[in-house]
Protein backbone atom coordinates (compact mmCIF):
# COMPACT_ATOMS: atom_id res chain seq x y z
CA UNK A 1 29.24 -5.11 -12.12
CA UNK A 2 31.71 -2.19 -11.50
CA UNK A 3 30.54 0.95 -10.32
CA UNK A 4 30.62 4.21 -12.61
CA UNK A 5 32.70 6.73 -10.66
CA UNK A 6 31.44 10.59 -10.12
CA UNK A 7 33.31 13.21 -11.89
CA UNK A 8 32.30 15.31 -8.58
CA UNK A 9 31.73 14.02 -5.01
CA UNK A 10 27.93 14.79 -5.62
CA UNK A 11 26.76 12.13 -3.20
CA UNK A 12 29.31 13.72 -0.13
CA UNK A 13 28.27 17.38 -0.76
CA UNK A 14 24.53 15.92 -0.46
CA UNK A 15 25.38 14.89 3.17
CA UNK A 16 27.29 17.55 4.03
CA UNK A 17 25.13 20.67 2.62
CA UNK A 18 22.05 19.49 5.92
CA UNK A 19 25.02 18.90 8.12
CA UNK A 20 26.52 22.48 7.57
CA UNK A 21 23.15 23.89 8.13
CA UNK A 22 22.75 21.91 11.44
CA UNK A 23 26.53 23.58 12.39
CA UNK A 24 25.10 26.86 11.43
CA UNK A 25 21.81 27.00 13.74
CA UNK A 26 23.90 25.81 17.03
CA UNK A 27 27.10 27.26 16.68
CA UNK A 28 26.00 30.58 15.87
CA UNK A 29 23.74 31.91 18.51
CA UNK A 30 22.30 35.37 16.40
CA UNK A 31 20.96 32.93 13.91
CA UNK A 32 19.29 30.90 15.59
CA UNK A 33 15.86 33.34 15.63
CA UNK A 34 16.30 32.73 11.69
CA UNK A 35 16.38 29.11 12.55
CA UNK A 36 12.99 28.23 10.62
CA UNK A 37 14.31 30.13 7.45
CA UNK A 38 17.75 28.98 7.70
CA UNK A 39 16.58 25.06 8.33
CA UNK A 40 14.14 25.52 5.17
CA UNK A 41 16.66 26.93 2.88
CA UNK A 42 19.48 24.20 3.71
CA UNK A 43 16.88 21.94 2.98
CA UNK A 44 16.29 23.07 -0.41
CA UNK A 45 20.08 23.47 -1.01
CA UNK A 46 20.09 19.88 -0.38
CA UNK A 47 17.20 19.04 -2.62
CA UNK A 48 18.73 20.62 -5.87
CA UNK A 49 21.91 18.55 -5.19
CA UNK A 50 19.28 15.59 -5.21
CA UNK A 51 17.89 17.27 -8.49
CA UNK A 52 21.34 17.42 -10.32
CA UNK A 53 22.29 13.66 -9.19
CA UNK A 54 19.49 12.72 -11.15
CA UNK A 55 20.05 14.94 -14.08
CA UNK A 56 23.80 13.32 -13.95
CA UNK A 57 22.33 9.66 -13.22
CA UNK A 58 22.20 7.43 -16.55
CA UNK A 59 18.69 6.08 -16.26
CA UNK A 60 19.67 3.74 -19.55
CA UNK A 61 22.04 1.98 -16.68
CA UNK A 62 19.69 2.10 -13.70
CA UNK A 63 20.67 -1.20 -12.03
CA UNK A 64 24.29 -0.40 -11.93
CA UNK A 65 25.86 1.71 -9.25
CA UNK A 66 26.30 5.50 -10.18
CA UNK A 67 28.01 8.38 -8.99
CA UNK A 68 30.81 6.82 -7.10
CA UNK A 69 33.15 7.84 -4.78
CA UNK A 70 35.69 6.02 -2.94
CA UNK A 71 38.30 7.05 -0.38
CA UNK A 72 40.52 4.81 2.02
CA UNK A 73 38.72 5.72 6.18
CA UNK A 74 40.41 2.98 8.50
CA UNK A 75 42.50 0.80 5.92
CA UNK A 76 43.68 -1.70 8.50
CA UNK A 77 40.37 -3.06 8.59
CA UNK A 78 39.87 -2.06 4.86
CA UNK A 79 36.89 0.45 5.85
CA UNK A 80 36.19 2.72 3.02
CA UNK A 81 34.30 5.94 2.40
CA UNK A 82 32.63 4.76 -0.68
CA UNK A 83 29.68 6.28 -1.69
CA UNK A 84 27.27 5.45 -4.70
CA UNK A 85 23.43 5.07 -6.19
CA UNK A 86 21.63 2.37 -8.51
CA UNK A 87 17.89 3.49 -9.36
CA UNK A 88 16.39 2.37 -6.06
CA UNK A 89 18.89 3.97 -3.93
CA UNK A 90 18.55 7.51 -5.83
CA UNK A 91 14.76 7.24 -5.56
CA UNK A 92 15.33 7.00 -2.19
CA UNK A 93 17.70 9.94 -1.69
CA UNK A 94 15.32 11.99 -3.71
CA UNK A 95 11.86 11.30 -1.34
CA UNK A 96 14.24 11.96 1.37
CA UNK A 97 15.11 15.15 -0.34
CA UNK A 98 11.61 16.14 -1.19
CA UNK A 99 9.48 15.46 2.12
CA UNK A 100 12.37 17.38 4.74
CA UNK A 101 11.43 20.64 3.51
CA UNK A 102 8.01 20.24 3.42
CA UNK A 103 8.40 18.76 6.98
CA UNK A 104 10.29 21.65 8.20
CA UNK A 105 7.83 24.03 6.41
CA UNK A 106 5.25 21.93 8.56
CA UNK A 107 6.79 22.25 11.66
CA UNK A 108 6.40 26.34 11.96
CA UNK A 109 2.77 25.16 13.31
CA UNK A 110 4.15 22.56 15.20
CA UNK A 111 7.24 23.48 17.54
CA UNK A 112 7.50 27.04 19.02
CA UNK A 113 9.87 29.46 17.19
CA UNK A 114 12.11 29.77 20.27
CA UNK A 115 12.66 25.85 19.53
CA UNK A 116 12.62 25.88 16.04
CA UNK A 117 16.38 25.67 15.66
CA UNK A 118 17.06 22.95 17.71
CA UNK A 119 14.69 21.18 15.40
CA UNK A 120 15.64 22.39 12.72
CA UNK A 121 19.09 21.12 13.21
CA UNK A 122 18.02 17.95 14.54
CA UNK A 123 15.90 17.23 11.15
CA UNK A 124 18.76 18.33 9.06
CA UNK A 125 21.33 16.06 10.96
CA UNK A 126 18.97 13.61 10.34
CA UNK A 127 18.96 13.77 7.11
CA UNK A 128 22.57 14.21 6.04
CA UNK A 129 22.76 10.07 8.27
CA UNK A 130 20.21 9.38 5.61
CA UNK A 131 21.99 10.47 2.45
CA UNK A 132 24.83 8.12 3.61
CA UNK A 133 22.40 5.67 4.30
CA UNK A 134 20.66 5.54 1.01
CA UNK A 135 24.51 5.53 -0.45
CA UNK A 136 26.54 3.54 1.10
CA UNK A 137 28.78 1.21 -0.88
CA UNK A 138 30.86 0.12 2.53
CA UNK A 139 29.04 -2.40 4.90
CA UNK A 140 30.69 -0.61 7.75
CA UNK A 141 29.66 2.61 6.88
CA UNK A 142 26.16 2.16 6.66
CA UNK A 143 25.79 0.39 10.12
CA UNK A 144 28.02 4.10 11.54
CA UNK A 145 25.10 5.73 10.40
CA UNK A 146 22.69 2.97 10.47
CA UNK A 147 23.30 3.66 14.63
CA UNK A 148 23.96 7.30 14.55
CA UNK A 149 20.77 8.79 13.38
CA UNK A 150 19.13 7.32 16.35
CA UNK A 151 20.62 10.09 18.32
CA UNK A 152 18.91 12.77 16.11
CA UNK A 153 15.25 10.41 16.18
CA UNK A 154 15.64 9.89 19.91
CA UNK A 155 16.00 13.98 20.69
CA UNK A 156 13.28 14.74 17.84
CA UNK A 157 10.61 12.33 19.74
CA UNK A 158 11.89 13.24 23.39
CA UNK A 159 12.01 16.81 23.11
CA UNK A 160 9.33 17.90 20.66
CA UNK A 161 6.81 15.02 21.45
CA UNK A 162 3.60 14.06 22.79
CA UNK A 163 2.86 14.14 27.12
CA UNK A 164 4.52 10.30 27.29
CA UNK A 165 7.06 11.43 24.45
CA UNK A 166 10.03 10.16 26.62
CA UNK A 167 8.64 6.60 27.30
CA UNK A 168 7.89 6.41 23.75
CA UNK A 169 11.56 7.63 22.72
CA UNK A 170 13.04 5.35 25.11
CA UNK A 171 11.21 2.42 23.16
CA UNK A 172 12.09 3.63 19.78
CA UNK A 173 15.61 3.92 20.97
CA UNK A 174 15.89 0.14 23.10
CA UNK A 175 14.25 -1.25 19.98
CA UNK A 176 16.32 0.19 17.60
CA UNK A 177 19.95 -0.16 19.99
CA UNK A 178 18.94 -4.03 19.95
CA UNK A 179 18.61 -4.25 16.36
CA UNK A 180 21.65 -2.70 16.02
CA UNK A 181 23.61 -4.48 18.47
CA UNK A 182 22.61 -7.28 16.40
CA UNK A 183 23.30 -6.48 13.45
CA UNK A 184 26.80 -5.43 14.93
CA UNK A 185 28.15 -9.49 14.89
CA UNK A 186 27.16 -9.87 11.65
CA UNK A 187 29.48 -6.15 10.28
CA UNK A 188 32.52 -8.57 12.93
CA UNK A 189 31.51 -11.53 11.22
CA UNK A 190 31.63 -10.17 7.52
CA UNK A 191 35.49 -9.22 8.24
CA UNK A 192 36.22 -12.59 9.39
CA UNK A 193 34.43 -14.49 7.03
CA UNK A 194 34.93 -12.16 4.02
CA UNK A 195 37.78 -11.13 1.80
CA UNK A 196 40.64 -9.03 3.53
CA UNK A 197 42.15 -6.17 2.77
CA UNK A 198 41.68 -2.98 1.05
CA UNK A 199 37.48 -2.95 0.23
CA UNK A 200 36.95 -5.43 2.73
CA UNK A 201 33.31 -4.25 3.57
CA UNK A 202 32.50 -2.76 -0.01
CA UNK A 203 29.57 -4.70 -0.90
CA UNK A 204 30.30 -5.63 -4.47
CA UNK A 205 33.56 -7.53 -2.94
CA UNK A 206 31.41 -8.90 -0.72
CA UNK A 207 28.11 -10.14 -2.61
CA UNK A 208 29.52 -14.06 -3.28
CA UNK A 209 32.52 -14.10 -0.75
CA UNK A 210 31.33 -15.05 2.01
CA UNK A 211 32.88 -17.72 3.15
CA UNK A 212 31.33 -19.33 6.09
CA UNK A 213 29.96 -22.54 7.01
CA UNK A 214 25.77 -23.36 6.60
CA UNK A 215 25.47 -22.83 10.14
CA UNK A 216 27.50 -19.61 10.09
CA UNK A 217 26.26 -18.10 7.31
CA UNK A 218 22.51 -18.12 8.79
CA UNK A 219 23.27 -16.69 11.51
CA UNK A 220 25.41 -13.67 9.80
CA UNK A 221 22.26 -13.54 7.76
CA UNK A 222 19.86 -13.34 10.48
CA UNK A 223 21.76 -10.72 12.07
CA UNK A 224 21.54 -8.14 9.28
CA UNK A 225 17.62 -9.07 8.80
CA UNK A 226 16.54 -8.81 12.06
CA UNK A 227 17.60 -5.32 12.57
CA UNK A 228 16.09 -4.48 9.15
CA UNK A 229 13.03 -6.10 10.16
CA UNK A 230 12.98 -3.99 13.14
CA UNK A 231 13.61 -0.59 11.55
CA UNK A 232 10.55 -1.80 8.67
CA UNK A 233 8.88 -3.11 11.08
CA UNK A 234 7.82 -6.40 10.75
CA UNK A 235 5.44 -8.30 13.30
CA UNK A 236 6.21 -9.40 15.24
CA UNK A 237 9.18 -6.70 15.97
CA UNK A 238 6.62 -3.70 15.45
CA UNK A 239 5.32 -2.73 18.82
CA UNK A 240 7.51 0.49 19.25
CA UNK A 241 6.39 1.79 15.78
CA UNK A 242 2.73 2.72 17.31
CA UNK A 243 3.55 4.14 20.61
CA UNK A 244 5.95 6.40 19.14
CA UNK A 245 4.11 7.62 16.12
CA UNK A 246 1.31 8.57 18.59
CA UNK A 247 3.57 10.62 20.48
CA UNK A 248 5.84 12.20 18.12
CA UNK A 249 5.09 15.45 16.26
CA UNK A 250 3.39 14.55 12.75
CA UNK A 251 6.50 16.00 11.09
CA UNK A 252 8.52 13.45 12.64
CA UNK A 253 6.55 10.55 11.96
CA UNK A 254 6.98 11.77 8.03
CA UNK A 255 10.18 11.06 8.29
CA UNK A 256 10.44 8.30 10.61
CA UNK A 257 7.53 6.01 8.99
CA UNK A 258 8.42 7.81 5.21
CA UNK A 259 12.07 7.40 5.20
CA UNK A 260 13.54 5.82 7.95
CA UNK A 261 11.34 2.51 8.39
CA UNK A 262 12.36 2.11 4.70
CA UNK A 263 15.93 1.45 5.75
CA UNK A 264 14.50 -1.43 7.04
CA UNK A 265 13.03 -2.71 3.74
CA UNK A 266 15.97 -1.01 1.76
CA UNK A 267 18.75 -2.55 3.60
CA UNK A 268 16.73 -6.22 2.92
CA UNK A 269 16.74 -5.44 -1.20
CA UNK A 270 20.59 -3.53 -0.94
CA UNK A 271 22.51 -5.53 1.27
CA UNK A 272 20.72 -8.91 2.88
CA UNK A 273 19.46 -10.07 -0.19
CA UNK A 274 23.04 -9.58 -2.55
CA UNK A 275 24.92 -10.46 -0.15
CA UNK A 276 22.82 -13.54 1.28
CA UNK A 277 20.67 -15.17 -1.92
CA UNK A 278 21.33 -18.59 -0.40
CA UNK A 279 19.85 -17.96 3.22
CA UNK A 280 17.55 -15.66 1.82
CA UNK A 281 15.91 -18.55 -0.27
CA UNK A 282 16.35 -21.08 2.94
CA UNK A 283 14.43 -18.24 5.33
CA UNK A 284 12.01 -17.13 2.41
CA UNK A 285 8.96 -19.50 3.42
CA UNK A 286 9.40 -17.98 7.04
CA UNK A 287 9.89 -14.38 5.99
CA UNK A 288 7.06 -14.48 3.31
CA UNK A 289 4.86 -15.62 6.41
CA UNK A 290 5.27 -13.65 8.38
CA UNK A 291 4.52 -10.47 6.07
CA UNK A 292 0.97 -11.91 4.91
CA UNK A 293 0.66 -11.83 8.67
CA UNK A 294 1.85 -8.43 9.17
CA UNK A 295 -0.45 -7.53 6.02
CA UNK A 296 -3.30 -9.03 8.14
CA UNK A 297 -2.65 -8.31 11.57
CA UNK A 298 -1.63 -4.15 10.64
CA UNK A 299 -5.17 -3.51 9.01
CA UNK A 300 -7.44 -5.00 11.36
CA UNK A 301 -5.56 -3.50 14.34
CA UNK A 302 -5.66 -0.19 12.36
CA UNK A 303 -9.38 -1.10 13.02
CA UNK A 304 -9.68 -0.98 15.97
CA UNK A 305 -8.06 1.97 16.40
CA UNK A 306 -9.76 5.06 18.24
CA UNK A 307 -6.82 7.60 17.60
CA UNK A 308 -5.90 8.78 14.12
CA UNK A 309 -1.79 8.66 14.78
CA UNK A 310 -1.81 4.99 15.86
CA UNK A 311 -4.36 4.37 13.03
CA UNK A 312 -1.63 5.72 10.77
CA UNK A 313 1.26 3.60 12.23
CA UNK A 314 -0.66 0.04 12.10
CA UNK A 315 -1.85 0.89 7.88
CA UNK A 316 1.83 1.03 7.66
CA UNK A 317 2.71 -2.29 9.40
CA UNK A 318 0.67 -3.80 7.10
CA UNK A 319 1.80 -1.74 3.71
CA UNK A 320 5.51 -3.23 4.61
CA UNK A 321 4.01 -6.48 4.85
CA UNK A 322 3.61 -6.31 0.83
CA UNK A 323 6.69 -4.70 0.75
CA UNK A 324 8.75 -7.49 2.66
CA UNK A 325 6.34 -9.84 0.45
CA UNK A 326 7.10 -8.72 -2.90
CA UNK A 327 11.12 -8.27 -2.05
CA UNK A 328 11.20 -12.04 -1.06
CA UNK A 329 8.79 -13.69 -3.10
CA UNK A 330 11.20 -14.55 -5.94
CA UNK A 331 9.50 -12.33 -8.75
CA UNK A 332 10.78 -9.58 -10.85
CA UNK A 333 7.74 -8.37 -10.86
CA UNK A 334 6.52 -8.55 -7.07
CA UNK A 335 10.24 -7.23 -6.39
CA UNK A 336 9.81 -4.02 -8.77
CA UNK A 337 6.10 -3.55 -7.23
CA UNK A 338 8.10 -3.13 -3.92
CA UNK A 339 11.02 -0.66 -4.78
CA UNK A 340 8.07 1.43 -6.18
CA UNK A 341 5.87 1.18 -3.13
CA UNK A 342 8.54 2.31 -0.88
CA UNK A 343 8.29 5.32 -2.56
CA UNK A 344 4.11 5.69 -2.76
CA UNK A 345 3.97 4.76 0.77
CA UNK A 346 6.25 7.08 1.73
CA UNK A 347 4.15 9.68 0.15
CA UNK A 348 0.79 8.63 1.07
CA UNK A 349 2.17 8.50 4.51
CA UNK A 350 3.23 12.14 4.53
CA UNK A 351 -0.48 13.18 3.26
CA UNK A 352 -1.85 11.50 6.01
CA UNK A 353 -0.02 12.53 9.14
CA UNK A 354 0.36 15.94 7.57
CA UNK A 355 -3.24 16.30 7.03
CA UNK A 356 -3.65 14.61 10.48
CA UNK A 357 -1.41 17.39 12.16
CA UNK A 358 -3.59 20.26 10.46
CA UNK A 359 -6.97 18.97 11.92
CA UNK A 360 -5.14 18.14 15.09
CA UNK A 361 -3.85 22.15 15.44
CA UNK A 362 -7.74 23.17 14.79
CA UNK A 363 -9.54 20.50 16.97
CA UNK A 364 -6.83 19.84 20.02
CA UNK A 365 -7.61 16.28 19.39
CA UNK A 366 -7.08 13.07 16.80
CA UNK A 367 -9.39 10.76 18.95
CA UNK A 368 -12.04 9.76 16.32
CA UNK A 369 -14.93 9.13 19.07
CA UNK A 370 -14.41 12.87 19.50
CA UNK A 371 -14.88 14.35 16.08
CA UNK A 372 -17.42 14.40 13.07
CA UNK A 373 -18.55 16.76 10.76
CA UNK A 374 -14.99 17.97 9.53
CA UNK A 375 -15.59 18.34 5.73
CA UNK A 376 -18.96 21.07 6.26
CA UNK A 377 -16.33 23.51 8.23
CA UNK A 378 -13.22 22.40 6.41
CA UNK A 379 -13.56 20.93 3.11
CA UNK A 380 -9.55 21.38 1.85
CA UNK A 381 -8.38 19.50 4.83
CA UNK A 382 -11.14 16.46 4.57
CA UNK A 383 -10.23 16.03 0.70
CA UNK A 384 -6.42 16.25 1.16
CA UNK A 385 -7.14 13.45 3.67
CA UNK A 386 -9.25 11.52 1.65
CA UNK A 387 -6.80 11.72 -1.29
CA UNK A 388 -3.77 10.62 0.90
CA UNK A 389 -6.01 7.40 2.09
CA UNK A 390 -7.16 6.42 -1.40
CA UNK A 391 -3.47 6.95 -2.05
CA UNK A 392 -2.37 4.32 0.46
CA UNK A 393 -5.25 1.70 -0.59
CA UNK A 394 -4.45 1.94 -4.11
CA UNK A 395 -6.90 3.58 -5.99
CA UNK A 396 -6.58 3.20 -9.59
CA UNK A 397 -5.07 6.91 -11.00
CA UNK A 398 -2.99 7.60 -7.61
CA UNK A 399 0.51 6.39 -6.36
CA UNK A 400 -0.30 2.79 -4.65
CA UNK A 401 -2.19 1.58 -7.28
CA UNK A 402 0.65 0.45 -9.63
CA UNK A 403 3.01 -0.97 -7.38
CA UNK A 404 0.51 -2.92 -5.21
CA UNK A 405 -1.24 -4.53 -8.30
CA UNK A 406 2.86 -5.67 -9.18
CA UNK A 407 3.09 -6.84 -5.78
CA UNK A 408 -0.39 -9.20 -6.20
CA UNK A 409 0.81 -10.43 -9.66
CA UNK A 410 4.25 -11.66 -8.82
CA UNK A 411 2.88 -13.34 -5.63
CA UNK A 412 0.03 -15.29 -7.29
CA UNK A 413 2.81 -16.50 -10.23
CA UNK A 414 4.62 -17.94 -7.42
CA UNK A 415 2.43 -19.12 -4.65
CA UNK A 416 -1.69 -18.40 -5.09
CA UNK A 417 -2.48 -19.39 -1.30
CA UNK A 418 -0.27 -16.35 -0.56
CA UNK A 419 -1.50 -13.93 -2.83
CA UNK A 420 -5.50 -14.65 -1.72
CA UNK A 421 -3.96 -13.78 1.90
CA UNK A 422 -2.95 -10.66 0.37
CA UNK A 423 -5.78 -9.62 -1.27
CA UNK A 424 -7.70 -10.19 2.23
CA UNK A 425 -5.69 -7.24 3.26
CA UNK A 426 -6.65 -4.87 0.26
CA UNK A 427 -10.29 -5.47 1.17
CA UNK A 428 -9.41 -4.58 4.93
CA UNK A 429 -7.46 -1.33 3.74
CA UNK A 430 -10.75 0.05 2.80
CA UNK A 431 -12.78 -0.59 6.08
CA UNK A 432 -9.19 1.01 8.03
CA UNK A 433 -9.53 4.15 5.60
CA UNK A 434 -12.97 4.64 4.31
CA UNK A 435 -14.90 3.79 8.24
CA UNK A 436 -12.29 6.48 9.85
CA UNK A 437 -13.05 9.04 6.98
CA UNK A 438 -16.72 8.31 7.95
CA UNK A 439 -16.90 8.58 11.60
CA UNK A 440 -14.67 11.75 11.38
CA UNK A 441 -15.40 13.98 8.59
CA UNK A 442 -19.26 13.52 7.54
CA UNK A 443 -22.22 14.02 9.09
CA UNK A 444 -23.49 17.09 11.62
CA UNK A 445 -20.07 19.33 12.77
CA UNK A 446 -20.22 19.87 16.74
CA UNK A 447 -21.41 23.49 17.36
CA UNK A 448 -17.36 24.04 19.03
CA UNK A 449 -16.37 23.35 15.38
CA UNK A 450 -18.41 25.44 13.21
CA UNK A 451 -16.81 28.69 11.93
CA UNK A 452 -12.62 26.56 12.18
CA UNK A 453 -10.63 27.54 9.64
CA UNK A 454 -9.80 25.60 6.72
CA UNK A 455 -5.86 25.03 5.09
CA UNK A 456 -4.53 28.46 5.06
CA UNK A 457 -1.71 29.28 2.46
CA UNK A 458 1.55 27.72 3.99
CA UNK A 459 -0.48 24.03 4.32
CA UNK A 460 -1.69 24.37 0.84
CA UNK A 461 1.79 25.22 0.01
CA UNK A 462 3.17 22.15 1.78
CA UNK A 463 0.24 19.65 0.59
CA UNK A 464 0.12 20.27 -3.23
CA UNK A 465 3.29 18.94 -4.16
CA UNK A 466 2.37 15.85 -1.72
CA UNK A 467 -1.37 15.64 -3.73
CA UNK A 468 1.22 16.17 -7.03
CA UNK A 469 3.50 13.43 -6.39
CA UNK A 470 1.23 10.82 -5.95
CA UNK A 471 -1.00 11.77 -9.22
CA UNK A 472 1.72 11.82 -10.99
CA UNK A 473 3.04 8.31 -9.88
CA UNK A 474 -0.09 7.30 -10.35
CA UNK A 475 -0.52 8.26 -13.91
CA UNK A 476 3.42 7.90 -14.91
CA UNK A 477 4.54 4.87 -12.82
CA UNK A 478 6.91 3.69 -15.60
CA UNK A 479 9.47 6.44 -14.51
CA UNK A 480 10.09 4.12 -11.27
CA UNK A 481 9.43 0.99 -12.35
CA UNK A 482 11.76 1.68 -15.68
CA UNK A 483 14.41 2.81 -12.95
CA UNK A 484 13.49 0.02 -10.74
CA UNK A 485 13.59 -3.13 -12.98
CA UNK A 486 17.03 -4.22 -13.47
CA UNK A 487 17.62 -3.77 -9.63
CA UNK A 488 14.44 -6.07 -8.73
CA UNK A 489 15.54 -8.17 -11.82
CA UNK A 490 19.04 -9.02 -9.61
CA UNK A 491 17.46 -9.73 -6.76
CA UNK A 492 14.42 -12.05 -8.27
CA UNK A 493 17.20 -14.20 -9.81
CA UNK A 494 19.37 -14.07 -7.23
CA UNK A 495 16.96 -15.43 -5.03
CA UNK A 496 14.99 -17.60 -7.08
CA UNK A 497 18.44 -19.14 -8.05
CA UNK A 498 19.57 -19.79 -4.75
CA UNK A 499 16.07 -21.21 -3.74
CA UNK A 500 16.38 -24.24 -6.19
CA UNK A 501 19.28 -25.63 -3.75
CA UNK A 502 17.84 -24.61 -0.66
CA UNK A 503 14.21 -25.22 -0.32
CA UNK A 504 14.78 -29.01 1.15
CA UNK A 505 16.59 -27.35 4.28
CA UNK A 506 14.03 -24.65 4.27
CA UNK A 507 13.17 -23.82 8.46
CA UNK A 508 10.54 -25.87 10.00
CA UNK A 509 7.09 -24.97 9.30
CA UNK A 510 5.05 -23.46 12.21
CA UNK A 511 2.64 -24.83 14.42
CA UNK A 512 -0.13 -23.34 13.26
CA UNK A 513 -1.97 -24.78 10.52
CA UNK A 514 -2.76 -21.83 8.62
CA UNK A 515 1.14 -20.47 8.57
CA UNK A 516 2.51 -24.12 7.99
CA UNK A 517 0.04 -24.41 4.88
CA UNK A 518 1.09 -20.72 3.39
CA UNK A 519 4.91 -22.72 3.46
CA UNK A 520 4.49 -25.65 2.31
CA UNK A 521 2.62 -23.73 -0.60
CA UNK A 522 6.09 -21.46 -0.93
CA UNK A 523 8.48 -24.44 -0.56
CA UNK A 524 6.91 -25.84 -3.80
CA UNK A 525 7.10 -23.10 -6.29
């Protein structure tokens, strides 16, 4: 299907608007004491572009590409600058829109004002790699950026971080370089494989080109999913994701665990998946368990946990374990459940690390052993949390309901041992947010915390659109999934397609009994 071209370069002026503002705060010295005002407003400026490419986005159409641009970068390797949305890929562009300003808004409590530029510019530089990200028609464009917005994570966890911030930004970054390096032979091995010529990396030329062998074709395959599956992350892949959200500023986890770790699971539904349906549906039994493990394994670490940021970071591992299950489970459904919960989880996740922050300014600590009583002194900041948490465990009536329920469904059509694994990990999500919310905000305050303030104006200001969004996913959830169908539909049959000439060659099953039984189970839907 042919993409719908822009009348106006919409998507480019999105990028560029957060870029310009970055330019502004460090090449212009006298500005930079405005550098919290001038960050916020580019911000916003970006955000109403997001607004009007959805008021010129045909929802009627949502599964074909929208608001296209193309323009000739490196022709003799046929590299374009070719931009362009379906309904998934705006969603995304629009929560990345959303949750910056309310991240930069954040940050005034956070980072000292003599700083606040640097940051500033570093967020918006950020997000301008993100636009393109979310956008990107070319292959070869989207691994430029793919790498380059490392830079701008790496400097925002280094600089602005916790007391082992540079250990823990030297992980992110030797994580993420591998992934990328990876991912790297498979971009080579697309041009050698795939058609020539002008387009060579756009990925509707691409999706059902490919020319190379079995054995080839895996391995091009498992070079695009194993970076994804470390930017998602995926367990076993996932060990940088907790060290750094501990030490990064809450702000930046927003946008790292909101918006960035979704590259991982939205380059698996954008490009792996179109591009690879017949590997996908030879690596599916693998992939599917390995997310009921991450489903698992995230909430009872998040368990164990005595500190709220690495609490956060495990409920997450195990929230893109339904994710990565839904995508590849072969079900329109599942697959529509998982477009939508990148988008609850990504606001669930703000509430909570927000929230975390706040308390975190008033008490000097997020250790749970050392806390108790919060919700006598501050009531706002305990309900906020408490909202955010029955967010992320899908209550019925807030954001994670919906799309976790589609998740369950499509997996139990397809495979039942599967989707009883799953539901193991709903049942966990409660102990990981319910026994936390205990042991830190009821019972007897400490005297040292009697008389702390509560939210005052700016975090009300910052958490009420946060509290909004996910009511009104909860309560509306047809305005995603409508947008979201006919993209999950192309995947589903895509995959499940490909799977009926595959599954006899699908990879060996596991030692373990448990793992190889989960497969088998998968390999005879």
């Amino acid at each position: 299907m042919q993409p719908m071209n822009a009348t106006f370069p919409v998507l480019s002026v999105m990028a560029i608007v957060p870029l310009a503002g970055a330019l502004v705060l460090w090449l212009l010295p006298p500005l930079r004491r405005q550098g919290r005002v001038i960050g916020l407003l580019f911000s916003l400026a970006a955000l109403g572009i997001g607004i009007w490419a959805l008021i010129s986005f045909d929802a009627s159409q949502a599964g074909t590409t929208q608001l296209a641009e193309t323009h000739a970068w490196i022709p003799l390797l046929g590299v374009s600058w070719a931009l362009g949305v379906n309904g998934l890929g705006l969603a995304m562009l629009l929560l990345t829109a959303f949750l910056v300003p309310l991240v930069l808004l954040a940050s005034w409590g956070e980072v000292p004002a003599d700083r606040q530029a640097l940051f500033s510019g570093l967020v918006l530089v950020l997000e301008a790699f993100v636009v393109v990200i979310f956008s990107a028609r070319d292959v070869f464009l989207f691994y430029i950026c793919f790498e380059a917005m490392l830079v701008p994570v790496y400097f925002l966890i280094g600089r602005f971080g916790g007391p082992r911030r540079r250990r823990a930004a030297l992980k992110f970054l030797l994580y993420s370089l591998a992934g990328g390096l990876v991912m790297l032979v498979g971009v080579v091995a697309l041009y050698v494989y795939g058609p020539r010529g002008e387009g060579a990396y756009l990925i509707e030329n691409l999706a059902g080109q490919i020319t190379a062998s079995t054995t080839a074709g895996r391995w091009i395959f498992a070079s695009f999913f194993v970076a994804f599956a470390i930017k998602a992350p995926m367990v076993p892949l996932h060990t940088w994701l907790p060290d750094t959200a501990e030490q990064a500023t809450p702000g930046t986890s927003v946008l790292l665990i909101g918006v960035l770790d979704k590259i991982g699971t939205y380059g698996m539904a954008a490009l792996v998946l179109p591009l690879f349906p017949r590997e996908s549906a030879w690596a599916a039994p693998v992939i599917l368990a390995l997310a009921v493990i991450g489903i698992i394994y995230g909430g009872l670490a998040a368990i164990a946990q005595d500190n709220l940021y690495r609490l956060i970071s495990y409920t997450s591992i195990s929230h893109f374990g339904f994710m990565v299950l839904g995508l590849f489970i072969g079900n329109q459904i599942a697959a529509t459940g998982a477009m939508v919960y990148m988008v609850a989880h990504g606001l669930s996740i703000a509430g909570l690390y927000l929230v975390s922050g706040f308390l975190a300014r008033r008490t000097g600590t997020v250790a749970i052993s050392e806390l108790g009583g919060i919700q006598r002194v501050m009531p706002l900041l305990a309900g906020t949390f408490l909202i955010s948490g029955l967010a992320s465990i899908a209550l019925p009536g807030l954001s994670g309901f919906v799309p976790e329920w589609m998740v369950l469904t499509g997996t139990f059509s397809k495979s039942v041992p599967l989707g009883v694994i799953a539901v193991c990990g709903v049942v966990i999500a409660a102990v990981y947010v319910l026994l936390p919310y205990q042991r830190v905000f009821t019972g007897a305050p400490a005297h040292e915390r009697v008389g702390s303030a509560d939210l005052d104006g700016r975090e009300k200001l910052i958490l009420v659109p946060v509290i909004a969004a996910m009511l009104a996913l909860g309560l509306a959830p047809a305005v995603l999934t409508d947008a979201f169908e006919d993209v999950a539909a192309q995947v589903a049959t895509a995959l499940d397609a490909a799977g009926t000439t595959t599954r006899a060659t699908a990879p060996t099953a596991p030692a373990d009994p448990a793992v190889a039984i989960v497969i088998a189970e998968g390999n005879t839907k």
